[in-house]
C-alpha atoms as a PDB file:
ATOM      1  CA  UNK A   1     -71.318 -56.053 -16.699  1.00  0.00           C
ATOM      2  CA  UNK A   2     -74.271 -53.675 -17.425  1.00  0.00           C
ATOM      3  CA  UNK A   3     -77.488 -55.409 -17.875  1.00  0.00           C
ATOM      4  CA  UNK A   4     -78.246 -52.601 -21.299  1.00  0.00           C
ATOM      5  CA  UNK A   5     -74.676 -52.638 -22.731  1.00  0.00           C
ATOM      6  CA  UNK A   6     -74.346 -50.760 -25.755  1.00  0.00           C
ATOM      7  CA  UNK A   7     -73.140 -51.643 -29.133  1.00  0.00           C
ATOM      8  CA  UNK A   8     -71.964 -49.757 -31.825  1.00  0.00           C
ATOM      9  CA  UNK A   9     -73.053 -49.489 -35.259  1.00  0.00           C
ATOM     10  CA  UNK A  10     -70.929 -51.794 -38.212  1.00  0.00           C
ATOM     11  CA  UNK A  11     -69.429 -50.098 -40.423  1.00  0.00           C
ATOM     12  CA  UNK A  12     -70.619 -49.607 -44.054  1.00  0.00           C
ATOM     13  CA  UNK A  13     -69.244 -52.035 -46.487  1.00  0.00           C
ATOM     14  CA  UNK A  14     -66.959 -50.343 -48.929  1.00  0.00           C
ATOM     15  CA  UNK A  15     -68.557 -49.760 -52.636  1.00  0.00           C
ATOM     16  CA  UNK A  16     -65.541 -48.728 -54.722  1.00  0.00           C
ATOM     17  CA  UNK A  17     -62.128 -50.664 -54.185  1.00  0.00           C
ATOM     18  CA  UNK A  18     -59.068 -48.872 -54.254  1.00  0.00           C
ATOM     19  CA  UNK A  19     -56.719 -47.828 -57.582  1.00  0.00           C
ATOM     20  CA  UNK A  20     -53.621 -49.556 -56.885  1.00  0.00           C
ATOM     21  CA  UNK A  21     -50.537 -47.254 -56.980  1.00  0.00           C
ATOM     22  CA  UNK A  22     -48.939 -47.080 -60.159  1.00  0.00           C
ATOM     23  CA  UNK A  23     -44.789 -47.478 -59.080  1.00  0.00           C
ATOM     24  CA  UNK A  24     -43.683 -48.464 -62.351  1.00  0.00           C
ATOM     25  CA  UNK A  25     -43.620 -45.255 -64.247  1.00  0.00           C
ATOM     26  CA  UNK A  26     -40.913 -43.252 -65.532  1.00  0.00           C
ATOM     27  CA  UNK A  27     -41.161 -40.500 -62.909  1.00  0.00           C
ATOM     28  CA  UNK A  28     -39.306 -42.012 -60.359  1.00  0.00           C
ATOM     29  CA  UNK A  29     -35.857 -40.672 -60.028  1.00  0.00           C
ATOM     30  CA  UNK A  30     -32.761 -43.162 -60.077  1.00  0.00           C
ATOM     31  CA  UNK A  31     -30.973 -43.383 -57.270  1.00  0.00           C
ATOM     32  CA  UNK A  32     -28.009 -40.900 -56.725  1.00  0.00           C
ATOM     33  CA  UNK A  33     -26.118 -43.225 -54.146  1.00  0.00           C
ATOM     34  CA  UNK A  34     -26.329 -46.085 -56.987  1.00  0.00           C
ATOM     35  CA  UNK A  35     -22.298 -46.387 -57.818  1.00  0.00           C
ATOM     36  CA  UNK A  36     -21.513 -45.873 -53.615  1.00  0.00           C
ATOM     37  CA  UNK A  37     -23.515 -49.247 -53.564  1.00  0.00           C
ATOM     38  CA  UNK A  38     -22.109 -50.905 -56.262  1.00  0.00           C
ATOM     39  CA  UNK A  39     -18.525 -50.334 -54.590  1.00  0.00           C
ATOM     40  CA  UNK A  40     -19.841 -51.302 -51.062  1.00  0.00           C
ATOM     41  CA  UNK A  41     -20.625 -54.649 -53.028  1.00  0.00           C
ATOM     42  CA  UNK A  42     -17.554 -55.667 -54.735  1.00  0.00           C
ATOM     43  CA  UNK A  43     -15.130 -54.731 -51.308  1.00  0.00           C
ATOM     44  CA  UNK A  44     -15.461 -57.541 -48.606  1.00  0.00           C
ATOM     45  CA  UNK A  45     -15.931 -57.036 -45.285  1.00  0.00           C
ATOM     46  CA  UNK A  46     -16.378 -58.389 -41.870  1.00  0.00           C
ATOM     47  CA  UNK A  47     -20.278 -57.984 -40.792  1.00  0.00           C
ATOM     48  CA  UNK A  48     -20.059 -55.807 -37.776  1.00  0.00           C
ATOM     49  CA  UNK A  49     -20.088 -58.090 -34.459  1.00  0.00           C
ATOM     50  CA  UNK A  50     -19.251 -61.090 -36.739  1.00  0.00           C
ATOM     51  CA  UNK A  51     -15.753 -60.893 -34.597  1.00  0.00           C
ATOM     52  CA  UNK A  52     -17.624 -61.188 -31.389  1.00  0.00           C
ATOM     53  CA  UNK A  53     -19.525 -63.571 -31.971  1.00  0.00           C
ATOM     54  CA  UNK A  54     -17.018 -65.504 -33.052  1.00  0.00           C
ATOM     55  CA  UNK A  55     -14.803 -65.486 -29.575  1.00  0.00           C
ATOM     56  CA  UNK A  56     -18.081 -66.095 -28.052  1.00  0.00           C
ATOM     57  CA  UNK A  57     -18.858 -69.645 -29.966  1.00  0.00           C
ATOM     58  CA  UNK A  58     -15.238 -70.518 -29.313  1.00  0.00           C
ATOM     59  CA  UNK A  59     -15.798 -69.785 -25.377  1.00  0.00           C
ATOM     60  CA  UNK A  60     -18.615 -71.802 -24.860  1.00  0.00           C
ATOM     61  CA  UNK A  61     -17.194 -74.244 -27.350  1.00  0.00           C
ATOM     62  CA  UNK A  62     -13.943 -74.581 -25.105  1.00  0.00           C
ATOM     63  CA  UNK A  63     -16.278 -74.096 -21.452  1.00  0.00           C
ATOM     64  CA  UNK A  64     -18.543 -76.900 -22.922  1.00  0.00           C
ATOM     65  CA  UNK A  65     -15.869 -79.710 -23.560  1.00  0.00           C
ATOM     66  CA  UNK A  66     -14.216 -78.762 -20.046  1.00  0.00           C
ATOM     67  CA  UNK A  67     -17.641 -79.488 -18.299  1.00  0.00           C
ATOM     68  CA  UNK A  68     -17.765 -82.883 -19.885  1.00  0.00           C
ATOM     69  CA  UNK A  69     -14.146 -83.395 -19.467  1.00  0.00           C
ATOM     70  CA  UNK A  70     -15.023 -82.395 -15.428  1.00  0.00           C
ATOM     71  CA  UNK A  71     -18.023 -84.883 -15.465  1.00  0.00           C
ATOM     72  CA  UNK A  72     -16.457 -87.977 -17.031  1.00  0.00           C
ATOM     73  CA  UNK A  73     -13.304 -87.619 -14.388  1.00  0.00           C
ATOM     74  CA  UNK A  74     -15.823 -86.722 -11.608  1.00  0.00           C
ATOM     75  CA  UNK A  75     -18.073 -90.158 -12.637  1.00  0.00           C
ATOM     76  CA  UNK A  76     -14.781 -92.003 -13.195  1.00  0.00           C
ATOM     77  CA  UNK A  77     -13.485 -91.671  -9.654  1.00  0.00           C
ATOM     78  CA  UNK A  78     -16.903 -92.020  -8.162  1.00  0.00           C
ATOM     79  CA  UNK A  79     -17.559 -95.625 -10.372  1.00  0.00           C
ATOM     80  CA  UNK A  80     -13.790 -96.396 -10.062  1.00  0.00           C
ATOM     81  CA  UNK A  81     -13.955-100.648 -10.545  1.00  0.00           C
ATOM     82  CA  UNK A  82     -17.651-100.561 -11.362  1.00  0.00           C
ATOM     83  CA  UNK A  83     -19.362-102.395 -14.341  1.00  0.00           C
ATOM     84  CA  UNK A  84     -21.179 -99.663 -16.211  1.00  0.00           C
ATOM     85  CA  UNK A  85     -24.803-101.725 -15.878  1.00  0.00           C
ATOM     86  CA  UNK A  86     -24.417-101.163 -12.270  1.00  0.00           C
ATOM     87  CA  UNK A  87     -26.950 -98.789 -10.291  1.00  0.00           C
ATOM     88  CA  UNK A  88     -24.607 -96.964  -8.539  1.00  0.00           C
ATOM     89  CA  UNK A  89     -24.491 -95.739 -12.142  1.00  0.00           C
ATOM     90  CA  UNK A  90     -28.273 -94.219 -12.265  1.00  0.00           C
ATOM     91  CA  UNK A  91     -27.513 -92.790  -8.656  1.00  0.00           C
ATOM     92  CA  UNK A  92     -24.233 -90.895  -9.494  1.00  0.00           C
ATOM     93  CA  UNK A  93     -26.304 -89.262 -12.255  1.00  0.00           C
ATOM     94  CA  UNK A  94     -29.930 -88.560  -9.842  1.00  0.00           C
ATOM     95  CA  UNK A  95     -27.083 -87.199  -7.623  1.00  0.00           C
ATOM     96  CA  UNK A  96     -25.490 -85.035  -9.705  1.00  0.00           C
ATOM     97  CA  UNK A  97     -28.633 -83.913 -11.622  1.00  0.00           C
ATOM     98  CA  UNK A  98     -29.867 -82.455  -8.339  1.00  0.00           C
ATOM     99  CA  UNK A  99     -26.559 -80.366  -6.830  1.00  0.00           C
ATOM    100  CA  UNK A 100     -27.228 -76.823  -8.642  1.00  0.00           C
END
């Protein structure tokens, strides 16, 4: 830091506001494109990458349900003849929660 540090000047306040611009007037040209939209409209199709997307949810749908599927047979052998209020319970999961 400088022990004279210099500031600048504020700016003058504005006096006169600005004329809002007038878009509603007659001058405007319609658009040429306007039936090419209309017909883009009224034909379905598929979003692009909606496909994709798609396969992609159903992956991680499918991957997700094997990973608990993998869990509850690797708890069930582990626990095999265990009641579930048991703390070998809480340790299966503290060991499993730290493996990565």
């Amino acid at each position: 830091m400088t022990p004279t540090p210099k500031r600048s000047e504020p700016l003058p306040r504005a006096t006169d506001a600005a004329e809002p611009l007038d878009l509603t007037s007659a001058d405007v040209a319609p658009v040429a494109l306007e039936d090419e939209w209309l017909r883009a409209a009224d034909t379905p199709s598929e979003e692009h990458g909606a496909g994709g997307r798609r396969v992609l949810g159903t992956t991680l749908t499918v991957l997700a349900a094997l990973w608990l599927a993998y869990t509850a047979w690797s708890a069930g052998r582990t626990l095999a003849g265990q009641p579930l209020t048991s703390p070998a319970v809480a340790q299966w999961v503290a060991d499993h929660g730290q493996r990565r």
